[in-house]
Protein backbone atom coordinates (compact mmCIF):
# COMPACT_ATOMS: atom_id res chain seq x y z
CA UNK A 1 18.88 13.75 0.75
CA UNK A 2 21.91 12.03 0.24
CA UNK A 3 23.40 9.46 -2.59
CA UNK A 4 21.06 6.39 -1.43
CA UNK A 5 17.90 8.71 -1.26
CA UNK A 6 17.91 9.07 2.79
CA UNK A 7 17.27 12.08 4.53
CA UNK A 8 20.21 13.24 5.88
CA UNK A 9 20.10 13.57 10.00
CA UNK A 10 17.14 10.61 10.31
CA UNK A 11 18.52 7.21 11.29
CA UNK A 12 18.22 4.70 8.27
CA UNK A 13 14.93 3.14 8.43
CA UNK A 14 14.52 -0.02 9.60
CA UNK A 15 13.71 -2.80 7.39
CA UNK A 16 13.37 -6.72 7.46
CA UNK A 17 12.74 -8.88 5.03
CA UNK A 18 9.90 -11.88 4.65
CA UNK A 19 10.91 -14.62 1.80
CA UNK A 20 11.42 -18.19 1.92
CA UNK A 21 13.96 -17.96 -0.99
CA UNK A 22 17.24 -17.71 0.52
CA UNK A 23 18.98 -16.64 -2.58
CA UNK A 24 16.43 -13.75 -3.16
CA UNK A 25 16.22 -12.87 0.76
CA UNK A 26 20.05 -13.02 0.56
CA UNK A 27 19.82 -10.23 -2.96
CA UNK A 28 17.34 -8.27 -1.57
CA UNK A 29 19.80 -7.73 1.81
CA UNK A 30 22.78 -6.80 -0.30
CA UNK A 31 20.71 -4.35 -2.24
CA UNK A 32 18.87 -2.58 0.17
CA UNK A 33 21.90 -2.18 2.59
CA UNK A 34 23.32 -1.22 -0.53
CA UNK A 35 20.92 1.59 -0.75
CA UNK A 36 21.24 3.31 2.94
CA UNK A 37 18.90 0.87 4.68
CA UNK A 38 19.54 -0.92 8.48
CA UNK A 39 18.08 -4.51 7.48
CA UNK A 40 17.37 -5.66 11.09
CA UNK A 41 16.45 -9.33 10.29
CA UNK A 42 15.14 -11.35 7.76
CA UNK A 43 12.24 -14.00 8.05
CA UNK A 44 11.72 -17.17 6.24
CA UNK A 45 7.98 -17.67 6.79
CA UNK A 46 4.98 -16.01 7.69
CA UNK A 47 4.49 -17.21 11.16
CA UNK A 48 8.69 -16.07 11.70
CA UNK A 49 7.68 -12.47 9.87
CA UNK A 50 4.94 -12.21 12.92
CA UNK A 51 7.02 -12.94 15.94
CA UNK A 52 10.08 -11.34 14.58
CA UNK A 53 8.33 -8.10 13.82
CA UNK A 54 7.44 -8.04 17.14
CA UNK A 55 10.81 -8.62 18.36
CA UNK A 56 12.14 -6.61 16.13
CA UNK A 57 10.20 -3.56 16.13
CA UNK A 58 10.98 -2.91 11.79
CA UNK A 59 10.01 0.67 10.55
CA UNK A 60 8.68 -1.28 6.92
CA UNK A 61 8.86 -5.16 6.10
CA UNK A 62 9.19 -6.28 2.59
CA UNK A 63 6.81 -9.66 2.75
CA UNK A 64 7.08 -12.15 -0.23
CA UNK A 65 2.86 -12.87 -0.85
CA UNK A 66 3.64 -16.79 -1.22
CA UNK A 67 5.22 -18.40 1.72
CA UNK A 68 4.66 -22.07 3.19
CA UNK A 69 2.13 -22.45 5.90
CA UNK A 70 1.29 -18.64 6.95
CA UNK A 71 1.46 -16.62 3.58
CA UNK A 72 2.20 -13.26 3.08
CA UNK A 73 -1.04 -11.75 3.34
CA UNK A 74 -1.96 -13.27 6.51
CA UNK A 75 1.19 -12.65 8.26
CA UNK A 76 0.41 -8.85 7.09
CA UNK A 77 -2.67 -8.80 8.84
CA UNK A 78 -1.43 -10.49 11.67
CA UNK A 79 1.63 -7.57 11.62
CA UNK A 80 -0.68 -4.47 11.20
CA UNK A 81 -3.33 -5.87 13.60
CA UNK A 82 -0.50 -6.06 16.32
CA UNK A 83 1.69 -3.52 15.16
CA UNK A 84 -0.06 -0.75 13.44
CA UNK A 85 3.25 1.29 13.58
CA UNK A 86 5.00 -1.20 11.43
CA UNK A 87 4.24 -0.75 7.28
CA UNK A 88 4.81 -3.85 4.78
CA UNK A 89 5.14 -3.71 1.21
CA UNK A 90 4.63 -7.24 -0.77
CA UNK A 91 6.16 -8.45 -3.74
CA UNK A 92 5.08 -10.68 -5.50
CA UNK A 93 5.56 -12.60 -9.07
CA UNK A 94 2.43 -11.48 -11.10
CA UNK A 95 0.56 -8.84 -10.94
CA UNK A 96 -2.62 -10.19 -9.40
CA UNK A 97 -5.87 -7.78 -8.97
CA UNK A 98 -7.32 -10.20 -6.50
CA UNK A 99 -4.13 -10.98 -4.17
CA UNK A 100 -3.58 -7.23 -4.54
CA UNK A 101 -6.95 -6.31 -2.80
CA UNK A 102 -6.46 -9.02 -0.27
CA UNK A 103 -3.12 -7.45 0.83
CA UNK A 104 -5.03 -4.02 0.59
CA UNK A 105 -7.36 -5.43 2.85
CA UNK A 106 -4.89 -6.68 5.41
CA UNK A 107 -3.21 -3.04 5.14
CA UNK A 108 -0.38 -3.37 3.00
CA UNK A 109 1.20 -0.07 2.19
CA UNK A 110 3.07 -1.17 -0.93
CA UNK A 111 2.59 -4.24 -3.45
CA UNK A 112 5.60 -4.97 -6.25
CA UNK A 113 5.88 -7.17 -8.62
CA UNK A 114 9.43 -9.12 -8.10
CA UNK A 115 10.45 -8.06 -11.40
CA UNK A 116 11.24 -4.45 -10.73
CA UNK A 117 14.34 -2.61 -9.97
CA UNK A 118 16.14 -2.12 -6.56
CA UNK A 119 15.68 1.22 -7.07
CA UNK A 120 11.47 1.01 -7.04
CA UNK A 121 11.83 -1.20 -3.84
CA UNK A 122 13.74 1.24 -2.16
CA UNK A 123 11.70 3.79 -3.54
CA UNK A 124 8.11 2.11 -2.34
CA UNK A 125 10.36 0.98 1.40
CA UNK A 126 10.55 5.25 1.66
CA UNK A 127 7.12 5.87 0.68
CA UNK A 128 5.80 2.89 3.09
CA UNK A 129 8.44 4.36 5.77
CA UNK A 130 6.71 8.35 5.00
CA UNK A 131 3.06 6.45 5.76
CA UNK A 132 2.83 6.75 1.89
CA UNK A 133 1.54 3.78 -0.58
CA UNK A 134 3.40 2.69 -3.86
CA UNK A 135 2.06 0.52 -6.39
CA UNK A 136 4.91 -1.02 -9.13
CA UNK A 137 4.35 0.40 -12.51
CA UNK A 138 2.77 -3.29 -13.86
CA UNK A 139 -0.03 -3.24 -11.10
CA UNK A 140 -0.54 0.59 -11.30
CA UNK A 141 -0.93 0.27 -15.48
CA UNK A 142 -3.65 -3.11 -14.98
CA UNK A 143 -5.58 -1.19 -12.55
CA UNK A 144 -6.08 1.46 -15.43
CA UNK A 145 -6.45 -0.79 -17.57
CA UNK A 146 -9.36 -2.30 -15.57
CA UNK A 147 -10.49 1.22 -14.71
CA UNK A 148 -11.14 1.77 -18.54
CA UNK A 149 -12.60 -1.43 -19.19
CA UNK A 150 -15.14 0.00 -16.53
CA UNK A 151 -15.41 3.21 -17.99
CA UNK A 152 -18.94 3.83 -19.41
CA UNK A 153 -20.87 6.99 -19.22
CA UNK A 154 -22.60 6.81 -16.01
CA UNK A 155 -26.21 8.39 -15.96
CA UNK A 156 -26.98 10.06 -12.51
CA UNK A 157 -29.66 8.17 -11.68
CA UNK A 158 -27.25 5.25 -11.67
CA UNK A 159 -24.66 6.87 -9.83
CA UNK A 160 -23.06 5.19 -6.71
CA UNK A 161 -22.24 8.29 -4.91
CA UNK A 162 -22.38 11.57 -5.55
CA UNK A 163 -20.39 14.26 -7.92
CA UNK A 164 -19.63 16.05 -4.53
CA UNK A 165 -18.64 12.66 -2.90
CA UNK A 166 -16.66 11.48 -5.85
CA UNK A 167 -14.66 14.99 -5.64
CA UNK A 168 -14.02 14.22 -1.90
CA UNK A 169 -12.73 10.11 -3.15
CA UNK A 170 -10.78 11.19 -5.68
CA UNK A 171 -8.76 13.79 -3.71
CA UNK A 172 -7.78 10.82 -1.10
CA UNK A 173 -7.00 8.27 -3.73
CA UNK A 174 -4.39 11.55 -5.10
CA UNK A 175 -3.07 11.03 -1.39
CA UNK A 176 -4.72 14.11 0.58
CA UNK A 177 -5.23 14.32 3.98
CA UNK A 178 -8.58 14.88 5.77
CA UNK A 179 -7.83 19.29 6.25
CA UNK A 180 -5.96 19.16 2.24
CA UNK A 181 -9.73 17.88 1.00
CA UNK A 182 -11.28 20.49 2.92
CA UNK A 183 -8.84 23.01 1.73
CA UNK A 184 -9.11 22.49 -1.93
CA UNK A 185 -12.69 22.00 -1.87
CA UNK A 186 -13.75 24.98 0.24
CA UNK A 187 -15.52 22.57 2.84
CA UNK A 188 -14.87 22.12 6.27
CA UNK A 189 -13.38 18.83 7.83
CA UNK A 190 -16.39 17.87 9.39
CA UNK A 191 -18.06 17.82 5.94
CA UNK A 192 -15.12 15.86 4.46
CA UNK A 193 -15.65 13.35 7.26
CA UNK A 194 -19.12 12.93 6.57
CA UNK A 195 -19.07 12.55 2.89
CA UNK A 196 -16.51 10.06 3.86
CA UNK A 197 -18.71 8.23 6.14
CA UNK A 198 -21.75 8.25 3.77
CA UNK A 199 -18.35 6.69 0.86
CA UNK A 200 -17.99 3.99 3.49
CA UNK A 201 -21.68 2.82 3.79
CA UNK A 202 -22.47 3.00 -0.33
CA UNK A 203 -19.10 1.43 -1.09
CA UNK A 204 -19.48 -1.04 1.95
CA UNK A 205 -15.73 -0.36 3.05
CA UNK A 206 -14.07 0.11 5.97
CA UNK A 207 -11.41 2.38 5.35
CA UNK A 208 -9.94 4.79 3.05
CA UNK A 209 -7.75 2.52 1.31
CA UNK A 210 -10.82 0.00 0.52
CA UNK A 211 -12.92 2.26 -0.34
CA UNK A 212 -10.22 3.75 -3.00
CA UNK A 213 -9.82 0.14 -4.31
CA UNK A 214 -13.04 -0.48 -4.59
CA UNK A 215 -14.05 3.03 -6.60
CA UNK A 216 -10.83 2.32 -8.82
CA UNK A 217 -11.99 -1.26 -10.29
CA UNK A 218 -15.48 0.23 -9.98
CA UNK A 219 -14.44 3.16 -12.58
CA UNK A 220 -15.46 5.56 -10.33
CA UNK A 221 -12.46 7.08 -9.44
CA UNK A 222 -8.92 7.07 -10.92
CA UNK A 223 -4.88 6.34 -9.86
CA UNK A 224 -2.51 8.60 -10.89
């Protein structure tokens, strides 16, 4: 790693930016060039954000969630749907449970709250880069909150999924991969695919990353 947090002998990642502020597009460029990245273009709109990430070929966009005509979240599905290769982390201005599962939904890999410091964007733009997902500390902290709130002794015969299946959950909302469940849990990856399967049904999600969500602001299983 050098200074700006980059690993030395990779190209700096790729980044463009989505915001129909031009002061705040014009920030963010200064700071993140600032801090090692190559900001390829920038984006006013949603529908620009689609074409030029398809121009452009980004490694990560950072997508403002409220833009005129296409917003944020759409453009993001629109982006991942085409370009599955391409990661986008959204700010935003508040810290909103519902907007936040919508951009989950349309496969953001990162969601910030506009108040935060250069350093956590550049921070979340590496982790989005590394196929990882980064929550600011303001969404991460409600989402406990909420988690809490939801927090009542469970009795089995009410429970969702299983203690086995909830073990299996829990180890992918930590950030494990598919063989690092099987390893820890003595299993094999066939069985971690099928208690994942049998997650997807019960939670009625399509993915890993909604089916986290939804076990979070069920109570079921936690963020660390």
């Amino acid at each position: 790693m050098n200074d700006d947090g980059q690993d030395q002998g990779r190209p700096p990642i790729r980044l463009m930016l989505a915001d129909d502020h031009r002061m705040l597009r014009e920030g963010l460029r200064r700071s993140m060039l600032e801090q090692g990245f190559d900001v390829v273009g920038e984006a006013c709109d949603g529908a620009e954000a689609v074409e030029m990430a398809a121009r452009l070929q980004p490694e990560v966009i950072l997508m403002d969630v409220t833009m005129p005509g296409l917003d944020g979240v759409e453009a993001t599905r629109r982006v991942r749907s085409a370009l599955p290769h391409v990661r986008v982390v959204m700010l935003t201005m508040h810290a909103d449970q519902d907007v936040l599962a919508d951009a989950v939904r349309a496969g953001a890999s990162g969601y910030l709250v506009k108040d935060c410091s250069t350093e956590e964007i550049a921070d979340a733009v590496r982790m989005a880069a590394n196929g990882e997902t980064a929550l600011s500390p303001q969404l991460a902290a409600s989402m406990l909150q909420e988690v809490r709130r939801l927090d009542q002794p469970v009795h089995e015969e009410e429970r969702i999924i299983t203690r086995r299946e909830e073990e299996v959950l829990q180890l992918i909302a930590d950030g494990c991969s598919t063989p690092e469940v099987a390893e820890r849990l003595y299993i094999s990856q066939k069985t971690v695919k099928n208690h994942l399967a049998s997650i997807y049904q019960k939670l009625d999600a399509r993915d890993r990353t909604q089916a986290v969500l939804r076990a979070v602001r069920m109570g079921i299983v936690s963020l660390h």
